[in-house]
Structures are given as C-alpha cells and as structure tokens.
Protein backbone atom coordinates (compact mmCIF):
# COMPACT_ATOMS: atom_id res chain seq x y z
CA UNK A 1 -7.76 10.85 -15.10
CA UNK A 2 -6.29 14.46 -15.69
CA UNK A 3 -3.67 16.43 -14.70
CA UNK A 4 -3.80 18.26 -11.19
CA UNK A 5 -3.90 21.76 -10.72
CA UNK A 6 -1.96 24.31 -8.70
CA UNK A 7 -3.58 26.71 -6.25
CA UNK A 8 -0.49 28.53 -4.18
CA UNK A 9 -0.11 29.99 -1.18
CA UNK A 10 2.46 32.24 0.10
CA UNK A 11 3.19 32.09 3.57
CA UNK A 12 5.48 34.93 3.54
CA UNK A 13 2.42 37.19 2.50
CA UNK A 14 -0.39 35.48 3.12
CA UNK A 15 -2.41 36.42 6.35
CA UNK A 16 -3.53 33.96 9.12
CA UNK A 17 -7.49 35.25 8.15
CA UNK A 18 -6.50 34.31 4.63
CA UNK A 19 -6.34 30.93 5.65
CA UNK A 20 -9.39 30.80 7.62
CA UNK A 21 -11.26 30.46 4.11
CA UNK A 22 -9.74 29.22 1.09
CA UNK A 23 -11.54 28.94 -2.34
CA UNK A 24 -10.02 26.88 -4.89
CA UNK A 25 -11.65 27.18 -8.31
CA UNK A 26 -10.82 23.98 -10.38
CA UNK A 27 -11.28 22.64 -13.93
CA UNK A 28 -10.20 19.70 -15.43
CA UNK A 29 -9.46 18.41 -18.74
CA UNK A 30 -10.19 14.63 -19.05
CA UNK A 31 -7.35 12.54 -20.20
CA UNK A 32 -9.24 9.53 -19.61
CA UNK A 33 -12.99 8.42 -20.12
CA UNK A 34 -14.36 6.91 -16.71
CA UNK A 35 -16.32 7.58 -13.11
CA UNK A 36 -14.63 10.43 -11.31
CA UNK A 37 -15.37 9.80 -7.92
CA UNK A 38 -13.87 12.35 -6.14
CA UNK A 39 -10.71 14.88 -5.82
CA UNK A 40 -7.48 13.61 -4.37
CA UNK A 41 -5.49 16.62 -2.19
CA UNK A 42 -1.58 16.74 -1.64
CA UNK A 43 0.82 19.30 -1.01
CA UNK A 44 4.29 20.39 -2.07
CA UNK A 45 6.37 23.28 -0.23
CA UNK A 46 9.23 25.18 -0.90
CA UNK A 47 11.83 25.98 1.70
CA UNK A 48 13.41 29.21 0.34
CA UNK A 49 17.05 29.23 1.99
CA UNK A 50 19.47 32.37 1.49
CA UNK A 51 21.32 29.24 -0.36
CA UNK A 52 19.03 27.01 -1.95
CA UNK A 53 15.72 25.87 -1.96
CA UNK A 54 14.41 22.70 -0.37
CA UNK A 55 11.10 21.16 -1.47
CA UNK A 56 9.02 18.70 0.53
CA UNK A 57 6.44 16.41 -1.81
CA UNK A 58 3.49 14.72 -0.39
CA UNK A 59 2.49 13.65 -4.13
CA UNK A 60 1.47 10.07 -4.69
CA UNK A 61 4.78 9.78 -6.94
CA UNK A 62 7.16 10.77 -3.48
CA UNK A 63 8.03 8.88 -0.68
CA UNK A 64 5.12 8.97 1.74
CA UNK A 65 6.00 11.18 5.23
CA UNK A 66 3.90 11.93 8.03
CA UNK A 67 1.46 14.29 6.32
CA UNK A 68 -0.50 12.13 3.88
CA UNK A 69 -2.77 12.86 0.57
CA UNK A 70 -6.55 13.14 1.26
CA UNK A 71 -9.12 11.64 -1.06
CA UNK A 72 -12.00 13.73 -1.36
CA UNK A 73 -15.54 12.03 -2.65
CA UNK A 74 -18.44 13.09 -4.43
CA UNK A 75 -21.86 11.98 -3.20
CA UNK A 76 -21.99 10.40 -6.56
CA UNK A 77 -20.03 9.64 -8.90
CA UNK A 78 -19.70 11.38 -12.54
CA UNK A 79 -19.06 10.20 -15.77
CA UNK A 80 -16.61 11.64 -17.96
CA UNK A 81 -15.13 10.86 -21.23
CA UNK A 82 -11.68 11.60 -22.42
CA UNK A 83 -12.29 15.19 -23.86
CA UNK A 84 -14.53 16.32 -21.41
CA UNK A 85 -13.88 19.04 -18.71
CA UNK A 86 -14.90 18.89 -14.87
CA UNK A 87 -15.17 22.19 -13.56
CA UNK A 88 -16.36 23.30 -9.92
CA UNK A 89 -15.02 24.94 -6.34
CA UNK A 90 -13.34 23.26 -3.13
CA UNK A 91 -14.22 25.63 -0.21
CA UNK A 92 -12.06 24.84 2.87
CA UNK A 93 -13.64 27.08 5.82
CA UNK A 94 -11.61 26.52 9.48
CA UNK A 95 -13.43 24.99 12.37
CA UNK A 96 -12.92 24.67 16.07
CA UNK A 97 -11.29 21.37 15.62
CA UNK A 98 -8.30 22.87 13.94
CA UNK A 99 -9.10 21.54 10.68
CA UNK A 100 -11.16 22.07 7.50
CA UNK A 101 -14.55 21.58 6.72
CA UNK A 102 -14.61 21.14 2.93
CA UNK A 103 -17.51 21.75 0.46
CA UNK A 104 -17.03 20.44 -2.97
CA UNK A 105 -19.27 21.30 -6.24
CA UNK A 106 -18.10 19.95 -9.32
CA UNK A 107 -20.05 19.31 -12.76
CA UNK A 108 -19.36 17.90 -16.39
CA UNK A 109 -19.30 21.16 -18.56
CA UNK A 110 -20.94 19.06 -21.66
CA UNK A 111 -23.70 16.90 -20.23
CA UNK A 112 -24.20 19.34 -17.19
CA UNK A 113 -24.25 16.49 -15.03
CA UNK A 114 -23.59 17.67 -11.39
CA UNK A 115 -22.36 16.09 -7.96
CA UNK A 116 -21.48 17.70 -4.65
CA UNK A 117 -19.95 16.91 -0.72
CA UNK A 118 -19.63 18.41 2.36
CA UNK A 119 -16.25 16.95 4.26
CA UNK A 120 -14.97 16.75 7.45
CA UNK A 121 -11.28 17.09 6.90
CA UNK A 122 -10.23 14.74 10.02
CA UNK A 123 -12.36 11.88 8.84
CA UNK A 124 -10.30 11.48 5.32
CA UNK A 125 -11.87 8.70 3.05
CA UNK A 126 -7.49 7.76 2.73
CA UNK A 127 -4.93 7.87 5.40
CA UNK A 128 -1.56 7.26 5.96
CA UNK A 129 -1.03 4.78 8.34
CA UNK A 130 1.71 5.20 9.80
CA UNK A 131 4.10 2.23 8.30
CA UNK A 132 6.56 2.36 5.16
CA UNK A 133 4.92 1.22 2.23
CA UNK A 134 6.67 -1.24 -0.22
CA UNK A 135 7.20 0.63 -3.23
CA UNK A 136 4.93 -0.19 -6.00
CA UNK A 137 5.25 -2.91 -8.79
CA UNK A 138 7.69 -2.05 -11.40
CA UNK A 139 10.22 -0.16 -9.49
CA UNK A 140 12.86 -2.88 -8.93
CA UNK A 141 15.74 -3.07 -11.65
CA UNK A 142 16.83 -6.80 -10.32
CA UNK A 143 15.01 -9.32 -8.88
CA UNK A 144 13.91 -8.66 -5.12
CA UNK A 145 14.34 -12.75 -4.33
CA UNK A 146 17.50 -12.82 -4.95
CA UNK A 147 18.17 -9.69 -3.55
CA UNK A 148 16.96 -11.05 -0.34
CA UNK A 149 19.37 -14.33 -0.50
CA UNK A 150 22.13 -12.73 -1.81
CA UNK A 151 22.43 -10.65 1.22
CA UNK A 152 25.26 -12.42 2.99
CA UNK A 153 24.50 -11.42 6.53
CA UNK A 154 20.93 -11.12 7.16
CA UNK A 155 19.87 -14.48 6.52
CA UNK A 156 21.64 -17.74 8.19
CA UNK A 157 20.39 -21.50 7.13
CA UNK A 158 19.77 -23.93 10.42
CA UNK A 159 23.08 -25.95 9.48
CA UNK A 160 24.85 -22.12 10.87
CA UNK A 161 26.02 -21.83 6.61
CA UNK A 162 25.92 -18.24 5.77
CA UNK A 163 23.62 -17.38 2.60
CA UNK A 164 26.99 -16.09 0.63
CA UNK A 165 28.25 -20.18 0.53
CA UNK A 166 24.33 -21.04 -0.09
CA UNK A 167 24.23 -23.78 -2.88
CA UNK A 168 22.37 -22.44 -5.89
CA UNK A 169 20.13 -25.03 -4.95
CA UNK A 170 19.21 -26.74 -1.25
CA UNK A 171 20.15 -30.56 -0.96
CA UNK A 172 17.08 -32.17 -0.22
CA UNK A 173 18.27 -35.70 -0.34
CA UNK A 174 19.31 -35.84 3.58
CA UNK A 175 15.88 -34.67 4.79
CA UNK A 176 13.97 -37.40 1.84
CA UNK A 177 16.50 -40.32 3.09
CA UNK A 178 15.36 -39.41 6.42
CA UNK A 179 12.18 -40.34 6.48
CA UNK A 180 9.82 -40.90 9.89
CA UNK A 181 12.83 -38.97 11.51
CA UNK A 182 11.86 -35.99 10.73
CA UNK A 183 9.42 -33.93 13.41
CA UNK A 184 6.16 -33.73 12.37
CA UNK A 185 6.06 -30.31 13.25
CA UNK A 186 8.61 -28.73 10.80
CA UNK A 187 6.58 -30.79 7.75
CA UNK A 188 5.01 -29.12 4.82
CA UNK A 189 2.36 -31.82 3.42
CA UNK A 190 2.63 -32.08 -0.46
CA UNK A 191 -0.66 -34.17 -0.44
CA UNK A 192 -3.86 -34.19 1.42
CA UNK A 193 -3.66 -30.43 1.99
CA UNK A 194 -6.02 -29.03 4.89
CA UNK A 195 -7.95 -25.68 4.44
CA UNK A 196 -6.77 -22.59 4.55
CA UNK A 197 -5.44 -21.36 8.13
CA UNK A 198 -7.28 -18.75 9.49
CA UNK A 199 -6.87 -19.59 13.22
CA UNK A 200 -6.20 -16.82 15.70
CA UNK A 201 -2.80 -16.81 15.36
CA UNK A 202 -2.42 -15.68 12.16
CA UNK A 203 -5.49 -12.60 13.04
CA UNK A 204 -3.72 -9.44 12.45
CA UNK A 205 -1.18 -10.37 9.41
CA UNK A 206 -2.16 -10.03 5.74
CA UNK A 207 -3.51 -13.86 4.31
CA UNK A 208 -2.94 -15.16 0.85
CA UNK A 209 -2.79 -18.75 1.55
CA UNK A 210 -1.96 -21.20 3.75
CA UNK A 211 -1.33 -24.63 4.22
CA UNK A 212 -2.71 -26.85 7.04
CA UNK A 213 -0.49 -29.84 8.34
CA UNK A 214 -2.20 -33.41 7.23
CA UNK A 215 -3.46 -35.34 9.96
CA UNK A 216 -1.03 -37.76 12.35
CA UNK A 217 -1.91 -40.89 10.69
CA UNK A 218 -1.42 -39.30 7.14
CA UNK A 219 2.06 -38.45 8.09
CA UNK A 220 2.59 -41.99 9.95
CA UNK A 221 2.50 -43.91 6.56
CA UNK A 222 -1.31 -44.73 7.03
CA UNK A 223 -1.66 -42.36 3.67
CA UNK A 224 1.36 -43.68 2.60
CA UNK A 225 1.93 -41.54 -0.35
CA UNK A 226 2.16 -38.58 1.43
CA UNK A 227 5.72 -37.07 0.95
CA UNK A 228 7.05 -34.14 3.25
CA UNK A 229 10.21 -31.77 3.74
CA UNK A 230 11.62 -30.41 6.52
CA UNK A 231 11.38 -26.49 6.51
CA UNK A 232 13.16 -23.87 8.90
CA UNK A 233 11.76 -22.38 11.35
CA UNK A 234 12.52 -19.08 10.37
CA UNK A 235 9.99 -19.77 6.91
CA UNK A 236 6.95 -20.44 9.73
CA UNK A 237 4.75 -17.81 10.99
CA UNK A 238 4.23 -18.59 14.37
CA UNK A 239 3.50 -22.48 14.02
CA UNK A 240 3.52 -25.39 11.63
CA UNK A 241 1.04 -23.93 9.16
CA UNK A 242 2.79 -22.26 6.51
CA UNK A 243 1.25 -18.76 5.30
CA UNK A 244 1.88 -16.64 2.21
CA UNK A 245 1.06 -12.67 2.18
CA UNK A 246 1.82 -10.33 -0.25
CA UNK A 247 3.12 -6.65 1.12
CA UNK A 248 0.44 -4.04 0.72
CA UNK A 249 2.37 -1.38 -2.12
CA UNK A 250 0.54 0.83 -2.08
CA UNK A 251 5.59 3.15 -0.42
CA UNK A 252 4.96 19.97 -1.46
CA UNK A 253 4.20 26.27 -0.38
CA UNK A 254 1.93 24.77 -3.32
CA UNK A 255 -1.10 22.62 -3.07
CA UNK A 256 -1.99 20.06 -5.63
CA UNK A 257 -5.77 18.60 -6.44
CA UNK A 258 -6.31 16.04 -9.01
CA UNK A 259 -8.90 13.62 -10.19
C-alpha cells in the first residue's frame, strides 16, 4: 500500500548496546486507499568485500532463505486512502529470549485515527516454513505442463516409452476396446461420481478435489453407461481416488518496513 522505508544499521560502528534498543521512526505515504493492518519487516545486508560487495535480500520480491519476513499487526486495523500518510514508531527492546519485544504506534495524520501492538518477536503472525515455495503466478515465460512432459527423462509412461517419443496425444482406443478387462482399481469413473475424498490418507496433502471410485456394480455394467479409463499409477495419490491440489505460491546491513 506504500513504499517501505529504510532504517540502517552499521555493524562496523554500531555497538552491541545499540542494538539492545532500536527506535525506528516511520511514515508512510499511501499509494493505495484500504485497511492497513499491520507493518511487514525484512532485511537486506551488504557484504562489503576488499573486491566487491555481496547483498543478501529477504524482501518478498527475493528468493525466500532461512531468515524470513515478519508481519507485524495492529490491534486494529486503520483506514487509509490513497493520499494519506501513516506515521508512528516501532520500538524493538531485547529480551532474555534472545529476541525482540516490539511496540508499535502508528496513526492516520488526517483523520487522527490511531492503533497500537505490543509483539513478541518469536511468535510472528508469518513464518517461513521451511519448504521452497513455487514461485508466484505470472513468472513462467512457457507453459509449466509442457515443461513437465517435455522433460525426456523424468517422466516414463507404464508401456517403459520415454516422454521424448510421447504421442502428442495418448491412444485411448486399446484401454476403451478393452472393456471389463481392465482392473477396477486403476478406473477413473466419468459418471456417477462419489464425494469428495477426504479419507485419512489423503490428511496432510493440500485438497482441491477429488474423485471417488463408483460402486462395484456401477462398474460391472449394472449402470451400464458408466464409461472408464485406465490411469497410471504414478497419476494416483496413494490409492484409486484421484486428487487435485494446487502448490501453495506463495517461492538484505539495511532493514526494510512496509505496509
């Protein structure tokens, strides 16, 4: 909703009592009319070699590492329009627990409205969690589908053909002629769909959708216009039922705030 600000430190100067309290005056000019419900915290440093200098981003727009932004909330929200400015202070004062406590006062400078928080900085509101995000919609240049089939070794078809002789599209007309032949338990029902799976076998994964096998007598002819197609094994998660889940996208000697 604005753009952060810079508060730097320099560790070549800087005292270890001058980081036992750190005062960060803010103010903000609002880009963007909406609730600001907190402050979000990141860092970049700068490696100064006798060489050149290295920097290491934890901003939202870099590759996440092992440190991770922190999301700092008001006890309430305010409301801001584009045009406004948010002004306040972020105290950080060092505890026992070798962290931060963090007290945050912050106010619209034209309606005076005012909100404030008292944080415990090892109890972030936003953590990284330890696994590689997927980066975020919009930054593929081709198509990530075919990407994935066009890779010639990873993926192998049941009939041992490698994906880079694939067919542009997979003959179908062996499994259809086959019939009754085909194991019941490789079958994705295009009728008479069950409910959506949500047995204990798929606890733990991310659900979308899923498909539940149609009964036995369904898939004996009894519903008769119930067609089905074999599927590989390596398209199941963990049984017949057939689940869909979208990746979670969420994937700096200077400190960054923003709002």
């Amino acid at each position: 909703m604005a753009k952060s600000v810079k508060y730097t430190v320099n560790f070549l100067e800087a005292k270890e009592g001058d980081l036992h309290r750190i005062e960060i005056p803010f103010k903000f000019h609002m880009l963007h009319s909406g609730l600001v419900h907190g402050l979000a915290f990141w860092f970049d440093v700068a490696f100064i070699g006798s060489i050149m200098t290295v920097w290491l981003s934890t901003a939202p727009t870099e590759p996440l590492t092992h440190w991770y932004q922190v999301r700092c909330l008001f006890q309430s929200p305010l409301f801001a329009k584009a045009g406004d400015t948010l002004s306040g202070t972020c105290l950080l004062i060092a505890n026992k627990r070798q962290s931060y406590d963090i007290s945050i006062v912050a106010q619209v400078d034209q309606t005076g409205s005012k909100s404030s928080n008292l944080l415990d900085l090892k109890n972030p509101f936003f953590r990284y969690t330890g696994t590689t995000p997927s980066p975020p919609p919009g930054s593929h240049y081709t198509s990530p589908s075919e990407n994935m089939w066009n890779t010639g070794s990873t993926y192998n078809l049941s009939s041992g053909m490698a994906v880079a002789g694939m067919p542009t599209a997979y003959d179908l007309s062996s499994v259809i002629a086959g019939g009754s032949s085909v194991g019941h338990n490789n079958l994705i029902p295009l009728a008479n769909t069950g409910i959506v799976n949500h047995t204990h076998s798929r606890m733990g994964s991310i659900m979308s959708t899923g498909i539940v096998q149609g009964s036995s007598g369904a898939q004996g002819g009894g519903g008769g216009s119930s067609a089905h197609y074999a599927v590989n094994n390596q398209f199941t998660m963990g049984g017949p039922a057939i689940s869909m889940a979208s990746p979670m996208s969420i994937p700096t000697n200077t400190m960054h705030y923003g709002s």
